[in-house]
PDB file of N, CA and C in Angstrom:
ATOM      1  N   UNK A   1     117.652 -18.499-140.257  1.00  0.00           N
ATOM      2  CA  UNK A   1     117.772 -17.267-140.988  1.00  0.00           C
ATOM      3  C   UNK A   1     117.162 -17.388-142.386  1.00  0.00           C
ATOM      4  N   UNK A   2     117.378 -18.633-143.199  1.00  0.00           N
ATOM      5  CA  UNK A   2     116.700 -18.622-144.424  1.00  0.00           C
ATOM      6  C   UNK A   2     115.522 -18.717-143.910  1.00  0.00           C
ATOM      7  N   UNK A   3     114.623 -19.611-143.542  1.00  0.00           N
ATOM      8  CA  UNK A   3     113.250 -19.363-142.992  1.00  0.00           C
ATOM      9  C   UNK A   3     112.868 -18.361-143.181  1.00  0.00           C
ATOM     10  N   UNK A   4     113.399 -17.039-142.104  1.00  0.00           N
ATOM     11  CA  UNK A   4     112.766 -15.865-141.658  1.00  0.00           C
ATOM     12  C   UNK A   4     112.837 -14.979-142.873  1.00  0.00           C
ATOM     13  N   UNK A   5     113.926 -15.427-143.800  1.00  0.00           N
ATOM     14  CA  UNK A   5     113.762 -14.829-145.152  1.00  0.00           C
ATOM     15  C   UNK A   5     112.635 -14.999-146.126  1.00  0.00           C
ATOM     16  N   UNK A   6     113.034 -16.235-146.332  1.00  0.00           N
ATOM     17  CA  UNK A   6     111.599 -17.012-147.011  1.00  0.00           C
ATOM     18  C   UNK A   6     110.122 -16.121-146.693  1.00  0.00           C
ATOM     19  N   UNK A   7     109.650 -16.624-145.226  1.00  0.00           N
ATOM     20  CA  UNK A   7     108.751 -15.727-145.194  1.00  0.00           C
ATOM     21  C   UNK A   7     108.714 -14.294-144.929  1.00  0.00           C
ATOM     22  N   UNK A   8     109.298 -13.737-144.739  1.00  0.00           N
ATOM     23  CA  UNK A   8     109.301 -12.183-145.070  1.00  0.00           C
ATOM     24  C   UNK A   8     109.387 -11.961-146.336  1.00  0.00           C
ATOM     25  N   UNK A   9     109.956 -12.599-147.544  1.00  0.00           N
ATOM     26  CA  UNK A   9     109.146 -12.083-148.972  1.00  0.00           C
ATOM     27  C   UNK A   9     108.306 -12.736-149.443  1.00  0.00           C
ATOM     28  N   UNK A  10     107.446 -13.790-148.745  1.00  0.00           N
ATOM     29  CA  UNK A  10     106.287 -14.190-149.428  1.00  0.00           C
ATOM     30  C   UNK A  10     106.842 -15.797-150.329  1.00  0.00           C
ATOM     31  N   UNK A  11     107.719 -16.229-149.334  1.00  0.00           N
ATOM     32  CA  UNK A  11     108.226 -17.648-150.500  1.00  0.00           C
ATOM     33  C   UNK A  11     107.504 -18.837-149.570  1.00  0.00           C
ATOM     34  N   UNK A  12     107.799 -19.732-150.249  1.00  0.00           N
ATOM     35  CA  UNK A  12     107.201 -20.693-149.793  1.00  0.00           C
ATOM     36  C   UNK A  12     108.224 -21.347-149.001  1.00  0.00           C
ATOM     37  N   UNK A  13     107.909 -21.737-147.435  1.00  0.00           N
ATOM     38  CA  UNK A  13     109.395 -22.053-146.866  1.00  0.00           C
ATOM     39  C   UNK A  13     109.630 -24.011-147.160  1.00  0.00           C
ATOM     40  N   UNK A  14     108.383 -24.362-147.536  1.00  0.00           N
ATOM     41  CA  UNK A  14     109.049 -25.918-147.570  1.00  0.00           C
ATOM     42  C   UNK A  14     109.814 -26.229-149.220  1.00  0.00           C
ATOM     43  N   UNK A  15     109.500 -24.842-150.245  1.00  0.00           N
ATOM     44  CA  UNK A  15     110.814 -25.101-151.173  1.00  0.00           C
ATOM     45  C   UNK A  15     111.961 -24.840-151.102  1.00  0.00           C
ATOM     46  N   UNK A  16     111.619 -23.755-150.138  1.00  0.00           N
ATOM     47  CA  UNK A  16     113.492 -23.287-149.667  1.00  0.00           C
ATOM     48  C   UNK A  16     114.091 -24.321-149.218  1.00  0.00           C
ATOM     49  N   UNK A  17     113.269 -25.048-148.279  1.00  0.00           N
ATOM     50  CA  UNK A  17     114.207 -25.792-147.091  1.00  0.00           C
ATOM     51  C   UNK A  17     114.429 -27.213-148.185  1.00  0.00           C
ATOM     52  N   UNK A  18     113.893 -27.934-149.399  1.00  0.00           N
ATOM     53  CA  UNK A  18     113.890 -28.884-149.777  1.00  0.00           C
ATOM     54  C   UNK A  18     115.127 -28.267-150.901  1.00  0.00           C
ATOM     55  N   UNK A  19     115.263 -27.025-150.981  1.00  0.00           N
ATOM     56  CA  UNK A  19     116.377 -26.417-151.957  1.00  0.00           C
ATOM     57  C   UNK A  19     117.948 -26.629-150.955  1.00  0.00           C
ATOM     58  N   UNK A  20     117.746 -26.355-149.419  1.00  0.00           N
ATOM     59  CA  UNK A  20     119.194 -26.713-149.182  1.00  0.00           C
ATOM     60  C   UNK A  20     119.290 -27.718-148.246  1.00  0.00           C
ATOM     61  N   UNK A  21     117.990 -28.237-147.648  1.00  0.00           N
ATOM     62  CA  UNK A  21     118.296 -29.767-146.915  1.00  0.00           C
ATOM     63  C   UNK A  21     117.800 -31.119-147.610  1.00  0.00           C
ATOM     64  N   UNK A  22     118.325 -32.322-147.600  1.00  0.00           N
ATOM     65  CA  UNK A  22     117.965 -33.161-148.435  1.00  0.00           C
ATOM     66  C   UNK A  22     117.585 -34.122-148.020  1.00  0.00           C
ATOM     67  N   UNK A  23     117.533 -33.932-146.506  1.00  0.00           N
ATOM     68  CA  UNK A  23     116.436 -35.068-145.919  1.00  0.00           C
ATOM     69  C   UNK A  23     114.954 -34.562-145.947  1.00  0.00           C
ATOM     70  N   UNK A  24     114.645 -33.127-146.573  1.00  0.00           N
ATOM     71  CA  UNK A  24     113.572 -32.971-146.541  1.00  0.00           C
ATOM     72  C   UNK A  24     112.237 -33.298-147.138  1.00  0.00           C
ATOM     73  N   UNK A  25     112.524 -33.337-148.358  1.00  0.00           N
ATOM     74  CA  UNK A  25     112.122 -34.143-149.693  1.00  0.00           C
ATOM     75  C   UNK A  25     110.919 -32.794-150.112  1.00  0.00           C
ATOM     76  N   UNK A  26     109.876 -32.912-150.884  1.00  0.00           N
ATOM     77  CA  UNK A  26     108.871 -32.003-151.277  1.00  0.00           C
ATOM     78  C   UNK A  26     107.734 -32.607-152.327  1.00  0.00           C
ATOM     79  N   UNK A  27     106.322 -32.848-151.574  1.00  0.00           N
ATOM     80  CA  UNK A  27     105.842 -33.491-152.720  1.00  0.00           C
ATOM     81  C   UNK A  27     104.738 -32.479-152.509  1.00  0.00           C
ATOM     82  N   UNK A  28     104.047 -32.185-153.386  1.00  0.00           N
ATOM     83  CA  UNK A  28     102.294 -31.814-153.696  1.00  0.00           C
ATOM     84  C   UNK A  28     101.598 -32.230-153.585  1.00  0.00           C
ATOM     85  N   UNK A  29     100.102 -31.800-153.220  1.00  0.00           N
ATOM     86  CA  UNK A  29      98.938 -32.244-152.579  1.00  0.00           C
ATOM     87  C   UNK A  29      97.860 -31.519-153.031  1.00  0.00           C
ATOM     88  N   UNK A  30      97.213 -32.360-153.923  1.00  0.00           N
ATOM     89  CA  UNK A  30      95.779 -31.123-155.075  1.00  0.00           C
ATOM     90  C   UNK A  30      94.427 -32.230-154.624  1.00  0.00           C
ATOM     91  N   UNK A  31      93.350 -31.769-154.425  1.00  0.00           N
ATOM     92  CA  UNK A  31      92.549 -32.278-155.118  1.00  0.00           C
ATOM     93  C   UNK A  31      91.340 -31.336-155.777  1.00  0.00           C
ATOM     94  N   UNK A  32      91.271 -32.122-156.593  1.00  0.00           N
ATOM     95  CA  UNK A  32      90.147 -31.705-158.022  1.00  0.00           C
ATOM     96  C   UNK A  32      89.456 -32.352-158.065  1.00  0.00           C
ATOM     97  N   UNK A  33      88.348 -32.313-158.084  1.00  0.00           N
ATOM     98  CA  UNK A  33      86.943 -32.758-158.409  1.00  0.00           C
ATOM     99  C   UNK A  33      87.169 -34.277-157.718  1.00  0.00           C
ATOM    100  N   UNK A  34      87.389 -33.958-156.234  1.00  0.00           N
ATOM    101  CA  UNK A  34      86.967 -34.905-155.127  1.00  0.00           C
ATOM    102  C   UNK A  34      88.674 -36.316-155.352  1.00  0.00           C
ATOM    103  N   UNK A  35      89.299 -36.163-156.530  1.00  0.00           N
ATOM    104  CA  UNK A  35      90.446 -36.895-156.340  1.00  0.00           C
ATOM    105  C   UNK A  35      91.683 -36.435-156.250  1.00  0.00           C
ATOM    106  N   UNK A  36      92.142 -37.240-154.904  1.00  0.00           N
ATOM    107  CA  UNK A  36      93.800 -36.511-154.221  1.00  0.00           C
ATOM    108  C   UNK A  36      94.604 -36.938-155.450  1.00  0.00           C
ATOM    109  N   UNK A  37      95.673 -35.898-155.387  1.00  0.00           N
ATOM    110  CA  UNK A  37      96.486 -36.264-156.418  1.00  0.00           C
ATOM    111  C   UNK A  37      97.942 -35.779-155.971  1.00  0.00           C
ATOM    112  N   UNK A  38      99.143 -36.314-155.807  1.00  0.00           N
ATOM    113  CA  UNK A  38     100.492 -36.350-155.082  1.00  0.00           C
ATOM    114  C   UNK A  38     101.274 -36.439-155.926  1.00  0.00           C
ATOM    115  N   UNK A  39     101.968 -35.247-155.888  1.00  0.00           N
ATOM    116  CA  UNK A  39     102.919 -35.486-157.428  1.00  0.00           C
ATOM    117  C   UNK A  39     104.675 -35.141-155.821  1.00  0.00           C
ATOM    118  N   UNK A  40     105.547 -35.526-156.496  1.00  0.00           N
ATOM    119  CA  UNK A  40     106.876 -35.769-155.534  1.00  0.00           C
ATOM    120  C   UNK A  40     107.357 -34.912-156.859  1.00  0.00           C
ATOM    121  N   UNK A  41     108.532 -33.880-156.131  1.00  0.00           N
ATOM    122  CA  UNK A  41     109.111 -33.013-156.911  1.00  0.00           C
ATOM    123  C   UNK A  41     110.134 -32.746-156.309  1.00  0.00           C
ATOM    124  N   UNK A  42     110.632 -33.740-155.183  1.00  0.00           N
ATOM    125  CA  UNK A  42     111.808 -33.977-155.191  1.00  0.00           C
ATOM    126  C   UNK A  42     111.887 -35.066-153.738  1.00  0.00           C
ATOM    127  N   UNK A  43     112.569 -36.402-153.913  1.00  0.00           N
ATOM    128  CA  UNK A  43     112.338 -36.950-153.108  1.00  0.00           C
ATOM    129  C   UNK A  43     113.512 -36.839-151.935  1.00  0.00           C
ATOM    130  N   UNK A  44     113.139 -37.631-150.617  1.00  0.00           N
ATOM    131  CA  UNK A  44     114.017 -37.623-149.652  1.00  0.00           C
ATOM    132  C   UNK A  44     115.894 -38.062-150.019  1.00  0.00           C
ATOM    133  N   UNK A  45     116.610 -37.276-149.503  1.00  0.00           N
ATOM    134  CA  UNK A  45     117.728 -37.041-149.909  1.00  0.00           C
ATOM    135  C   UNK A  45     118.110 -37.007-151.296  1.00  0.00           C
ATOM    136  N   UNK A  46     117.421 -36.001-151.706  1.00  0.00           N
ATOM    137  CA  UNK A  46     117.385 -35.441-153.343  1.00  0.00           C
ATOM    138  C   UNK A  46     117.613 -33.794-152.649  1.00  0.00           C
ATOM    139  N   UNK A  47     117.992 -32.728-153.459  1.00  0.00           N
ATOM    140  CA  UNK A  47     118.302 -31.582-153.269  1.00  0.00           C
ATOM    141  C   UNK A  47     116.924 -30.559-154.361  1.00  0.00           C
ATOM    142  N   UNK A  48     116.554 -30.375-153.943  1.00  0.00           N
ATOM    143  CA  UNK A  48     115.174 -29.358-155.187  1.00  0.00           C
ATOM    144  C   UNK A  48     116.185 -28.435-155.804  1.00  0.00           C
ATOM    145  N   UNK A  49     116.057 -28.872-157.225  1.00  0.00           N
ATOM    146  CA  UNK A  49     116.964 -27.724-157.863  1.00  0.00           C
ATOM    147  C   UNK A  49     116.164 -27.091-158.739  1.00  0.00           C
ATOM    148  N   UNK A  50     116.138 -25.727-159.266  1.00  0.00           N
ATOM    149  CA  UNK A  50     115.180 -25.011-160.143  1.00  0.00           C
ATOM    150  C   UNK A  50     116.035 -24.627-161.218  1.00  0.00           C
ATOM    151  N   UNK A  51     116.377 -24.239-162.609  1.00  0.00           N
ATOM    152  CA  UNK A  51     117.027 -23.419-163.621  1.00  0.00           C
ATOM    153  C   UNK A  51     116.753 -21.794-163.210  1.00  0.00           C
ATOM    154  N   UNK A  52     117.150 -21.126-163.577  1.00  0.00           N
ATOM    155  CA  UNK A  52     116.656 -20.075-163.700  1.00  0.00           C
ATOM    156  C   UNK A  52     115.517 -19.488-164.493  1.00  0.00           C
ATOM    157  N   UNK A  53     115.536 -20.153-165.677  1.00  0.00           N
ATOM    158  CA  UNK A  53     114.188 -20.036-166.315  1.00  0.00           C
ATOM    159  C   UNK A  53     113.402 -20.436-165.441  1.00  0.00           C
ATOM    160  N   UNK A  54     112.941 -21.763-165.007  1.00  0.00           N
ATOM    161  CA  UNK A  54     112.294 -22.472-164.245  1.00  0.00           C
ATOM    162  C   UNK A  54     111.968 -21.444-162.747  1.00  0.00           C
ATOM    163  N   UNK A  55     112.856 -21.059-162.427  1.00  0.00           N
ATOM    164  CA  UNK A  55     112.649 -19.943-161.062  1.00  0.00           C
ATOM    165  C   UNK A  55     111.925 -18.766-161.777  1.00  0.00           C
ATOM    166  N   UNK A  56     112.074 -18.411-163.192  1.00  0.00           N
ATOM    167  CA  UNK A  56     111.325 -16.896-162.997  1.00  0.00           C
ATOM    168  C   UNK A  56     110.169 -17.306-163.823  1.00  0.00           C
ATOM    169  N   UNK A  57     109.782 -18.905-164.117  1.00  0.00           N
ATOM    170  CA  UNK A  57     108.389 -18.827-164.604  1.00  0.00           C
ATOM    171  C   UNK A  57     108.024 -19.459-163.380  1.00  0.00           C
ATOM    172  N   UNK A  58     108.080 -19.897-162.278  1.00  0.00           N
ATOM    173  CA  UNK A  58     107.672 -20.351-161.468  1.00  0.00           C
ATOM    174  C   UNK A  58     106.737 -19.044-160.841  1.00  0.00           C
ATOM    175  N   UNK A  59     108.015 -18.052-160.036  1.00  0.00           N
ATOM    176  CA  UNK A  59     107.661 -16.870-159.419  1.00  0.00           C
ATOM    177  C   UNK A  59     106.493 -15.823-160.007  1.00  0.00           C
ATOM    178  N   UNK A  60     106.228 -16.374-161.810  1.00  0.00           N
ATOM    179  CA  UNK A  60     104.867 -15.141-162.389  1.00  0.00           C
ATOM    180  C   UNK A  60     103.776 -16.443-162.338  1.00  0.00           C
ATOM    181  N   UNK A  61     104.329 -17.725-161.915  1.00  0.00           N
ATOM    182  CA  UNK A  61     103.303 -18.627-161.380  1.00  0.00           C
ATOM    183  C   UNK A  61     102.655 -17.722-160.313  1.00  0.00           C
ATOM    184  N   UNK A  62     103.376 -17.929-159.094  1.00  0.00           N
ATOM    185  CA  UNK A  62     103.340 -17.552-157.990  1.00  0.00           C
ATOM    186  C   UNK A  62     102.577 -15.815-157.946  1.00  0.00           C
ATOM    187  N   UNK A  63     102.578 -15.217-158.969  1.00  0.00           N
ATOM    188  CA  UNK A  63     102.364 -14.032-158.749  1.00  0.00           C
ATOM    189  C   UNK A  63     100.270 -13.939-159.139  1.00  0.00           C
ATOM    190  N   UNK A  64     100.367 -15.571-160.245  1.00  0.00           N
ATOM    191  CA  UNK A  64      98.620 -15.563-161.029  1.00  0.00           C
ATOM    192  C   UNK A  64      98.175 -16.469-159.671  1.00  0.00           C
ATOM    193  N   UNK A  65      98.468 -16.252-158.125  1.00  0.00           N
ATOM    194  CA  UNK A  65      98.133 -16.618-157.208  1.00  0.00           C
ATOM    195  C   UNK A  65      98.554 -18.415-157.361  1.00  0.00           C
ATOM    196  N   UNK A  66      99.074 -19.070-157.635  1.00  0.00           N
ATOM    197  CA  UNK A  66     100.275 -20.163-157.334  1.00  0.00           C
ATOM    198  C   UNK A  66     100.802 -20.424-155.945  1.00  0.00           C
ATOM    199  N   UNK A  67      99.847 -21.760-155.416  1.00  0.00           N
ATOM    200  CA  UNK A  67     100.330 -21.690-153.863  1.00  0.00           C
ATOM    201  C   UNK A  67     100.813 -23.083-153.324  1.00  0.00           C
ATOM    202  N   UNK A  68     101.973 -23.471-152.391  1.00  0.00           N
ATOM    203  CA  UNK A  68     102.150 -24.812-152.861  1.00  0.00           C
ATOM    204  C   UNK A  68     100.471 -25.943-151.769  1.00  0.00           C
ATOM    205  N   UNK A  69      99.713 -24.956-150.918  1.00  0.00           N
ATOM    206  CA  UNK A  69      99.007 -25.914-149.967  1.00  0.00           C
ATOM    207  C   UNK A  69      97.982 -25.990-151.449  1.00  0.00           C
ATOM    208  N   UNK A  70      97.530 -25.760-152.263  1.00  0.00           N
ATOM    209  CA  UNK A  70      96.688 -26.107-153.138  1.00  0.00           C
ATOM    210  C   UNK A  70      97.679 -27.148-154.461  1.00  0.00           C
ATOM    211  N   UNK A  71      98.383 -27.592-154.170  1.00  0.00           N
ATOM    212  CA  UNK A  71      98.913 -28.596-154.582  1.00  0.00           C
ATOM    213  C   UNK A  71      99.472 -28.468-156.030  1.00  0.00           C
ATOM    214  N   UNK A  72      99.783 -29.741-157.295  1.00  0.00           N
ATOM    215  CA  UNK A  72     100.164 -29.595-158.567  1.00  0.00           C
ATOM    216  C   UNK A  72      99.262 -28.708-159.408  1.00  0.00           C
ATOM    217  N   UNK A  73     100.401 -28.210-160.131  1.00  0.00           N
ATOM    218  CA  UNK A  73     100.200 -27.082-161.455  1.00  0.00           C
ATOM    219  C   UNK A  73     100.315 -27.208-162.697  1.00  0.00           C
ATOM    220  N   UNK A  74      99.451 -27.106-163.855  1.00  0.00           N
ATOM    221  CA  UNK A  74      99.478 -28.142-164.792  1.00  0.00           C
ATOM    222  C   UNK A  74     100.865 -27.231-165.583  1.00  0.00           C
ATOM    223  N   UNK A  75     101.496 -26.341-165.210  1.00  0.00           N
ATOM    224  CA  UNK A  75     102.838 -26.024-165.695  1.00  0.00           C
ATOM    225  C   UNK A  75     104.356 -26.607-165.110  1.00  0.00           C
ATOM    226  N   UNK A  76     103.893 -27.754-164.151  1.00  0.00           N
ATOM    227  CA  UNK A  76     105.200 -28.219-164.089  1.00  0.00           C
ATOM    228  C   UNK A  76     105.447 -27.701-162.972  1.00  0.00           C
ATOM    229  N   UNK A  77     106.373 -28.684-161.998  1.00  0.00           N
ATOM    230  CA  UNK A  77     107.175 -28.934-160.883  1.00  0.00           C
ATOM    231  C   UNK A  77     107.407 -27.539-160.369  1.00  0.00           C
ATOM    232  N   UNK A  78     108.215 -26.531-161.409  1.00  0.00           N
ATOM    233  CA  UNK A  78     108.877 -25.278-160.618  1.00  0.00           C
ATOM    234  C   UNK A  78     107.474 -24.182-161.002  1.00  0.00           C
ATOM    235  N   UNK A  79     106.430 -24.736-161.448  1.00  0.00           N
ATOM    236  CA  UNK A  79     105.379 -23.920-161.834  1.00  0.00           C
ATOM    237  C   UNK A  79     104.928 -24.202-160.324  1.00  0.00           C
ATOM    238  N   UNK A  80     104.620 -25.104-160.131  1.00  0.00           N
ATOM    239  CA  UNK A  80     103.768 -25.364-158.841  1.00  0.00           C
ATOM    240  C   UNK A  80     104.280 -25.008-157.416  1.00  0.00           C
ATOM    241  N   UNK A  81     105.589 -25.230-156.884  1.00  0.00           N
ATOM    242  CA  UNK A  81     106.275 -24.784-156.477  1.00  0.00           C
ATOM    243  C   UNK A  81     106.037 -22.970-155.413  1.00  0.00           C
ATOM    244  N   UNK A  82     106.036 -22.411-156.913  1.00  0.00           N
ATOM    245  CA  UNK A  82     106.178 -20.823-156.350  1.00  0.00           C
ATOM    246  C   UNK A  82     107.340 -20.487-155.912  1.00  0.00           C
ATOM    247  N   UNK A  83     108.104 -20.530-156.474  1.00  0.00           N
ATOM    248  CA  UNK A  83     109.508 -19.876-155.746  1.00  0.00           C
ATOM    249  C   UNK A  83     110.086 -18.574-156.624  1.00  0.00           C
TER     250      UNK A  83
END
C-alpha cells in the first residue's frame, strides 16, 4: 500500500521503503564527467530519516527536476533523495 502510494504521487519508492524498512539501506549513484560516484544515505539496518525542513527542501529539489536514478546532489542527502 505505501508503494502504490509512493508512486501515484510521483515519490521515489526506494526512499519510502528505506524510510520504514531497515534492511533496505539507500545509497546514490551519479556519474559526472565519466566518474561513478556512491554516496550511502543510509546504510543497511539504519532507518532514512528526513527533518521536516530537510523534506520540504528536498521535495522543491525534486520539483527543479531532482531524481534519485541520476544519483548525488550537491545539496545534500535529503536534497538528492526527492521526497
Amino acid at each position: 500500500m505505501v508503494r502504490a502510494t509512493a508512486e501515484k504521487n510521483g515519490y521515489n519508492v526506494a526512499v519510502i521503503e528505506a524510510m520504514i524498512d531497515k534492511d533496505r539501506g539507500l545509497s546514490l549513484t551519479n556519474v559526472l564527467d565519466g566518474q561513478t560516484n556512491v554516496v550511502t544515505i543510509a546504510r543497511v539496518n539504519e532507518i532514512l530519516t528526513l527533518t521536516n525542513t530537510e523534506a520540504r527542501r528536498s521535495t522543491a529539489s525534486r520539483r527543479r527536476s531532482c531524481s534519485l536514478p541520476h544519483g548525488g546532489h550537491p545539496g545534500g542527502a535529503a536534497a538528492a533523495v526527492g521526497v
